[in-house]
C-alpha atoms as a PDB file:
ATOM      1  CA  UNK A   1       0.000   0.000   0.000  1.00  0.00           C
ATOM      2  CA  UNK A   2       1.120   3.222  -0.780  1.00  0.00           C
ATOM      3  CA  UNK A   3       1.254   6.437   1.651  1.00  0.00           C
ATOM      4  CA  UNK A   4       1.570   9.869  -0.208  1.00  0.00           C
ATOM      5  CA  UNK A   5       4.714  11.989   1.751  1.00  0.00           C
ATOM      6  CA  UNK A   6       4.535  15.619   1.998  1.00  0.00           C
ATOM      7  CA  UNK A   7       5.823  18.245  -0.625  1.00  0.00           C
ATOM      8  CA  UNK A   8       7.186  21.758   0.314  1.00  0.00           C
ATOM      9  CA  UNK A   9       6.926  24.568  -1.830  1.00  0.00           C
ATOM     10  CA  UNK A  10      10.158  25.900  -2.396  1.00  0.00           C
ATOM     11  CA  UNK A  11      12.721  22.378  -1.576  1.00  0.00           C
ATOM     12  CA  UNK A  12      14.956  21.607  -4.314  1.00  0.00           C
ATOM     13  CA  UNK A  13      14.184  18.267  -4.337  1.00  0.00           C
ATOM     14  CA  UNK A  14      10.218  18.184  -3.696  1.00  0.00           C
ATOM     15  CA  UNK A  15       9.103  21.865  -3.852  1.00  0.00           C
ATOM     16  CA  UNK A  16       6.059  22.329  -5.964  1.00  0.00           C
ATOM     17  CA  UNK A  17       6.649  26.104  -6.786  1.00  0.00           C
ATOM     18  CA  UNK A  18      10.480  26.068  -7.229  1.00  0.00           C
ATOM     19  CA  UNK A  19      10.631  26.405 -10.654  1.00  0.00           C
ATOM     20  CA  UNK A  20      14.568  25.409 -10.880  1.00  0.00           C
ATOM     21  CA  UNK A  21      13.452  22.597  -8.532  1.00  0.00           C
ATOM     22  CA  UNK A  22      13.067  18.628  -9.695  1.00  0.00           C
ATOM     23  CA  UNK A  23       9.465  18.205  -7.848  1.00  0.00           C
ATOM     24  CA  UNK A  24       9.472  14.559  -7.074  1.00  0.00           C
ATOM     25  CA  UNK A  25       6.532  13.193  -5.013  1.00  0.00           C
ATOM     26  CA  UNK A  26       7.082  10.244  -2.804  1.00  0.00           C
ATOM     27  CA  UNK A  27       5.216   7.574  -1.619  1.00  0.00           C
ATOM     28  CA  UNK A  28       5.766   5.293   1.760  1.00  0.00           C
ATOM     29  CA  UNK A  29       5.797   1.762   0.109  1.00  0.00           C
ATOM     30  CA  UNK A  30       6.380  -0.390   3.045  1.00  0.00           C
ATOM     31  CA  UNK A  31       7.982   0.383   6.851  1.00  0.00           C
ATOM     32  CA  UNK A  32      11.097   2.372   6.481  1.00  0.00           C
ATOM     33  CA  UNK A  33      10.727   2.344   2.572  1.00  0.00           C
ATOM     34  CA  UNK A  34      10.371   5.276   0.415  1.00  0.00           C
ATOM     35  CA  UNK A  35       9.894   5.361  -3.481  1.00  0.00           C
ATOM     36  CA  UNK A  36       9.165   7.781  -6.289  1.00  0.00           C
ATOM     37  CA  UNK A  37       8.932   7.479 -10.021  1.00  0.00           C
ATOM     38  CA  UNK A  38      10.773  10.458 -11.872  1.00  0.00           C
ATOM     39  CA  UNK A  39      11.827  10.992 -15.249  1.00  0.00           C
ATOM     40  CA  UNK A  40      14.651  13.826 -15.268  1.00  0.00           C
ATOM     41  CA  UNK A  41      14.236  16.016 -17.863  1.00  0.00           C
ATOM     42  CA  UNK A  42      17.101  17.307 -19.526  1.00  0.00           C
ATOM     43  CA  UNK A  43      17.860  21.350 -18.236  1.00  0.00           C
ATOM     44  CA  UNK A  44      19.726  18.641 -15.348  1.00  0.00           C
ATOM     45  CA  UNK A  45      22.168  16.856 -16.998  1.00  0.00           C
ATOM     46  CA  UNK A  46      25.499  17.131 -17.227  1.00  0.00           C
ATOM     47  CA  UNK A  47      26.907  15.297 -20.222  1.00  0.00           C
ATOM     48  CA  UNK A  48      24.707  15.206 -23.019  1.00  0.00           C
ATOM     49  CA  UNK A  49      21.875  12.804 -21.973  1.00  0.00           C
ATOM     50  CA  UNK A  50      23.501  11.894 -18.961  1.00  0.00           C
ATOM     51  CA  UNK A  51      21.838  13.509 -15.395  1.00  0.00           C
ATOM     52  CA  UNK A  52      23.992  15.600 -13.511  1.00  0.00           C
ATOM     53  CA  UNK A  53      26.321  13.954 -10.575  1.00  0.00           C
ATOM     54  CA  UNK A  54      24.824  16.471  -8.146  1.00  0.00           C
ATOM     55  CA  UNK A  55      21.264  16.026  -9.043  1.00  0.00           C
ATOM     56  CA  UNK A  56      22.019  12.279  -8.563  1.00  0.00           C
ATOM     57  CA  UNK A  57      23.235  13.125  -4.882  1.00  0.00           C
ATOM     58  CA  UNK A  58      20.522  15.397  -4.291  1.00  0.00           C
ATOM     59  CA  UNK A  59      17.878  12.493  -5.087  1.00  0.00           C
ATOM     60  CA  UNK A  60      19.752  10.031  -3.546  1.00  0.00           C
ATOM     61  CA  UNK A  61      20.104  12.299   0.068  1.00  0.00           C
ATOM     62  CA  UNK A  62      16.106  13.384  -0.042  1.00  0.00           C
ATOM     63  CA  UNK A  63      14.662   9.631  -0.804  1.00  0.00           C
ATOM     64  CA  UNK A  64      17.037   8.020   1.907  1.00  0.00           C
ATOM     65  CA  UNK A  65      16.220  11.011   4.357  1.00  0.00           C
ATOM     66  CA  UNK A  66      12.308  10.274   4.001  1.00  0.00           C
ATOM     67  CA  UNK A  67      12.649   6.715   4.737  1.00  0.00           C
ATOM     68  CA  UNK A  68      12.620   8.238   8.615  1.00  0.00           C
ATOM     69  CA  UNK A  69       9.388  10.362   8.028  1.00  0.00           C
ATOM     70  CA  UNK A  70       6.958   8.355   8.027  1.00  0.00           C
ATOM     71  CA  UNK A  71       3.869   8.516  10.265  1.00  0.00           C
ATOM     72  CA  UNK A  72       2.065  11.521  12.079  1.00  0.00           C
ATOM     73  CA  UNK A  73       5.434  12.760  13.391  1.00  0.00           C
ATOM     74  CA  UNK A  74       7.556  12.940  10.571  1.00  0.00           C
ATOM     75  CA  UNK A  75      11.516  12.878  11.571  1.00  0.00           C
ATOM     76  CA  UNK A  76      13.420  15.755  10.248  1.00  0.00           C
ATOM     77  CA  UNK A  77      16.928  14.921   9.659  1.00  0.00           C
ATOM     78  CA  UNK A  78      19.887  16.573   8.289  1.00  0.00           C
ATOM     79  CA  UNK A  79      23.031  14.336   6.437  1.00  0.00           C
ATOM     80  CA  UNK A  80      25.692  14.020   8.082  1.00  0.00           C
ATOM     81  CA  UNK A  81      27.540  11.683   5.677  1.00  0.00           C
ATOM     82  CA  UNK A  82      26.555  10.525   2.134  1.00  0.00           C
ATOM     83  CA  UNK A  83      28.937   7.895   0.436  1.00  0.00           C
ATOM     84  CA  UNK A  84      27.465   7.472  -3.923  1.00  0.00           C
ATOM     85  CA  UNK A  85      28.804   4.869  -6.010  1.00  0.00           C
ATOM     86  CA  UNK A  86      27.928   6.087  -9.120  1.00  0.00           C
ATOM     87  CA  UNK A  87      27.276   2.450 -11.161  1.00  0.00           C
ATOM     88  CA  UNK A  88      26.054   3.605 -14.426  1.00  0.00           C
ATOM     89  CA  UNK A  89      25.145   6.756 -16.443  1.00  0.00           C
ATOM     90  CA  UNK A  90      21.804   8.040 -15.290  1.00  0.00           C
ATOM     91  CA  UNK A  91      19.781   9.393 -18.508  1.00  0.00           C
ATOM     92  CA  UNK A  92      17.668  12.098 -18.620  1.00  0.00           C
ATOM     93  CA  UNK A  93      14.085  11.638 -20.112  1.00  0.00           C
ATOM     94  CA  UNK A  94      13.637   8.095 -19.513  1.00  0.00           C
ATOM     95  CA  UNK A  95      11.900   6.795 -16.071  1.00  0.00           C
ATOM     96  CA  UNK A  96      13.639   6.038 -13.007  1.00  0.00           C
ATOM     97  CA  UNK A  97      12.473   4.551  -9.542  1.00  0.00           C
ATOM     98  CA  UNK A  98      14.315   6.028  -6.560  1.00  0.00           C
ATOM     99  CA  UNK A  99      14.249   3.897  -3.120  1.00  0.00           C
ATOM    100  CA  UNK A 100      15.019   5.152   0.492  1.00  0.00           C
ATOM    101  CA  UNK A 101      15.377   2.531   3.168  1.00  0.00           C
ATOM    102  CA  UNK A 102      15.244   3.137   6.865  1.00  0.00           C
ATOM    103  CA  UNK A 103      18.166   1.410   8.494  1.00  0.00           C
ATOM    104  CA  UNK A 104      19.229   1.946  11.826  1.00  0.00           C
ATOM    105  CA  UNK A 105      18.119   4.893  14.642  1.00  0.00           C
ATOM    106  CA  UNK A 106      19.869   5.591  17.716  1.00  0.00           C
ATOM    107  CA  UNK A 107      19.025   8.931  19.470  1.00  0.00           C
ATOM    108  CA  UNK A 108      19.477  11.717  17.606  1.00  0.00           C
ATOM    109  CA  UNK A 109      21.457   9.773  14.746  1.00  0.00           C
ATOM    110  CA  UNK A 110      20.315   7.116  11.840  1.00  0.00           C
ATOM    111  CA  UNK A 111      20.999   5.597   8.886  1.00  0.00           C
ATOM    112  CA  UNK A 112      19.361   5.061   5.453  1.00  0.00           C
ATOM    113  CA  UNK A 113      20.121   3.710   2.221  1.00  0.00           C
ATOM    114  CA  UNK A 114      19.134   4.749  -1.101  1.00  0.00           C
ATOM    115  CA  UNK A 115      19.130   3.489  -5.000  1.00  0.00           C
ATOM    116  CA  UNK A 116      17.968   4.650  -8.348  1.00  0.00           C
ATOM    117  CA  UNK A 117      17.188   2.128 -10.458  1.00  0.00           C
ATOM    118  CA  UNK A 118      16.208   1.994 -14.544  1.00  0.00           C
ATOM    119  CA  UNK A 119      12.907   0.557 -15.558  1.00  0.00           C
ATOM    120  CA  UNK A 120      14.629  -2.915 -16.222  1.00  0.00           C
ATOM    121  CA  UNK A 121      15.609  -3.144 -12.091  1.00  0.00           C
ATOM    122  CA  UNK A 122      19.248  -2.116 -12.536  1.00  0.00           C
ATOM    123  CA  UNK A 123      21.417   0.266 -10.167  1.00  0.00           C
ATOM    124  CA  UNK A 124      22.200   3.279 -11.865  1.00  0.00           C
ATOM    125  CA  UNK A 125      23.407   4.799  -8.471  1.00  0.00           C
ATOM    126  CA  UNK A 126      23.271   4.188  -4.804  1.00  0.00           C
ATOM    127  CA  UNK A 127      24.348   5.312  -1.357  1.00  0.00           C
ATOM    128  CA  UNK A 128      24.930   5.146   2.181  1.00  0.00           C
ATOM    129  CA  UNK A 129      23.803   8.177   4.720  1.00  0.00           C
ATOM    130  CA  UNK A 130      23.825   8.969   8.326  1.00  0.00           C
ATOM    131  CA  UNK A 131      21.566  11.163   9.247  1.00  0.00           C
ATOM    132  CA  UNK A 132      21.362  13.494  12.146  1.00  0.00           C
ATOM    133  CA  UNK A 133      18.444  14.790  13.673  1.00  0.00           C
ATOM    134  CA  UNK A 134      17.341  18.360  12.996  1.00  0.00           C
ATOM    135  CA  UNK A 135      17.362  19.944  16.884  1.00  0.00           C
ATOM    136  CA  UNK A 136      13.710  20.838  18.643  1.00  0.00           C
ATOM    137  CA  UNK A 137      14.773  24.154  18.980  1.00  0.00           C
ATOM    138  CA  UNK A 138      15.678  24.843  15.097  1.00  0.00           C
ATOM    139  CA  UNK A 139      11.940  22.643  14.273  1.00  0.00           C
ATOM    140  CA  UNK A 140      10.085  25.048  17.183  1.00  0.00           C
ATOM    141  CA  UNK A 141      11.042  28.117  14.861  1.00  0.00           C
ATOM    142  CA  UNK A 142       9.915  26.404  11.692  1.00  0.00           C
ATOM    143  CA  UNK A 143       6.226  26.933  11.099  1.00  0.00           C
ATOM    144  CA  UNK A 144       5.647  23.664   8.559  1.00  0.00           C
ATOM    145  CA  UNK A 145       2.255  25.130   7.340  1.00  0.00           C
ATOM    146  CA  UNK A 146       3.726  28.288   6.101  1.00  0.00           C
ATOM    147  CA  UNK A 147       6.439  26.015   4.158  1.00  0.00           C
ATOM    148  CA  UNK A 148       3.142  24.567   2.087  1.00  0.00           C
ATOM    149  CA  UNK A 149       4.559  20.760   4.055  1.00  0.00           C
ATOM    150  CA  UNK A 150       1.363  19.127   2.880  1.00  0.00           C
ATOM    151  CA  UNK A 151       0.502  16.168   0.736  1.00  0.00           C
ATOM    152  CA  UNK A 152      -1.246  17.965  -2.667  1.00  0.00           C
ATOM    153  CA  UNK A 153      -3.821  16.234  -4.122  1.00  0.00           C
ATOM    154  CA  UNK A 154      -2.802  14.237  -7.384  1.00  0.00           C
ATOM    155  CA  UNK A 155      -5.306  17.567  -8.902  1.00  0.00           C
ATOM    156  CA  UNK A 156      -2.185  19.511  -8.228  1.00  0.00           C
ATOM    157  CA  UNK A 157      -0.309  18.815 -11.174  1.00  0.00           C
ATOM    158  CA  UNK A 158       3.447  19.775 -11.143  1.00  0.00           C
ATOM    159  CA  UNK A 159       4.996  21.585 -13.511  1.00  0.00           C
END
């Protein structure tokens, strides 16, 4: 079953309104397991036809960060440490599947992993992360509503 994650409006990664952003949507797919479907079009690549290392970090680093915001009480997290192996060129304009997993929490620190696959199931890229937990008093000053930190309907179409 799948459990629609919040967007923002102006995150790189999942802002609706940032209109340099990539606007992926994710979906909880299991415990601890984020996905989204993207196709990354090509004002991101960086060799002809070939997506952008740093776009490949940044959706790496926001899938495996969601795998520990799941629920009510979604855990906001900072990285502390991403390790990519870069296994293949990842195209632009053909669809990809991104997965976070949730691996191990301790206190105020966790770990996640994260892939991006092809359409055929192979690893185009993956990492490792440790995460660190974004302090109470920096999420007290943060007013989530006023960031747009909603689900959107599947109405809201993304540009």
């Amino acid at each position: 079953m799948k459990t629609r994650q919040p967007n923002s409006r102006h995150c790189f990664v999942c802002g609706i309104e940032n209109p340099f952003g990539l606007k992926l949507r994710f979906d909880q797919t299991g415990p601890g397991e984020i996905t989204a479907e993207y196709t990354v079009s090509p004002e991101y690549q960086g060799y002809p036809g070939v997506v952008h290392g740093g776009i490949v970090a940044a959706m790496l680093d926001e899938v495996a960060g969601r795998s520990h915001m799941a629920g009510d009480s979604p855990r906001f997290m900072y990285t502390g440490k991403l390790e990519i192996r870069y296994r293949k060129n990842v195209p632009v304009g053909q669809p990809l599947r991104l997965v976070g997993k949730a691996g191990s929490s301790r206190r105020r620190i966790a770990t996640a992993s994260s892939a991006i696959y092809d359409m055929q199931g192979d690893v185009l890229a993956e990492a490792d992360v440790m995460l660190v937990d974004v302090p109470d008093s920096t999420l007290e000053a943060v007013d989530l509503e006023a960031l747009g930190w909603k689900v959107y309907p599947e109405e809201v179409k993304v540009p």
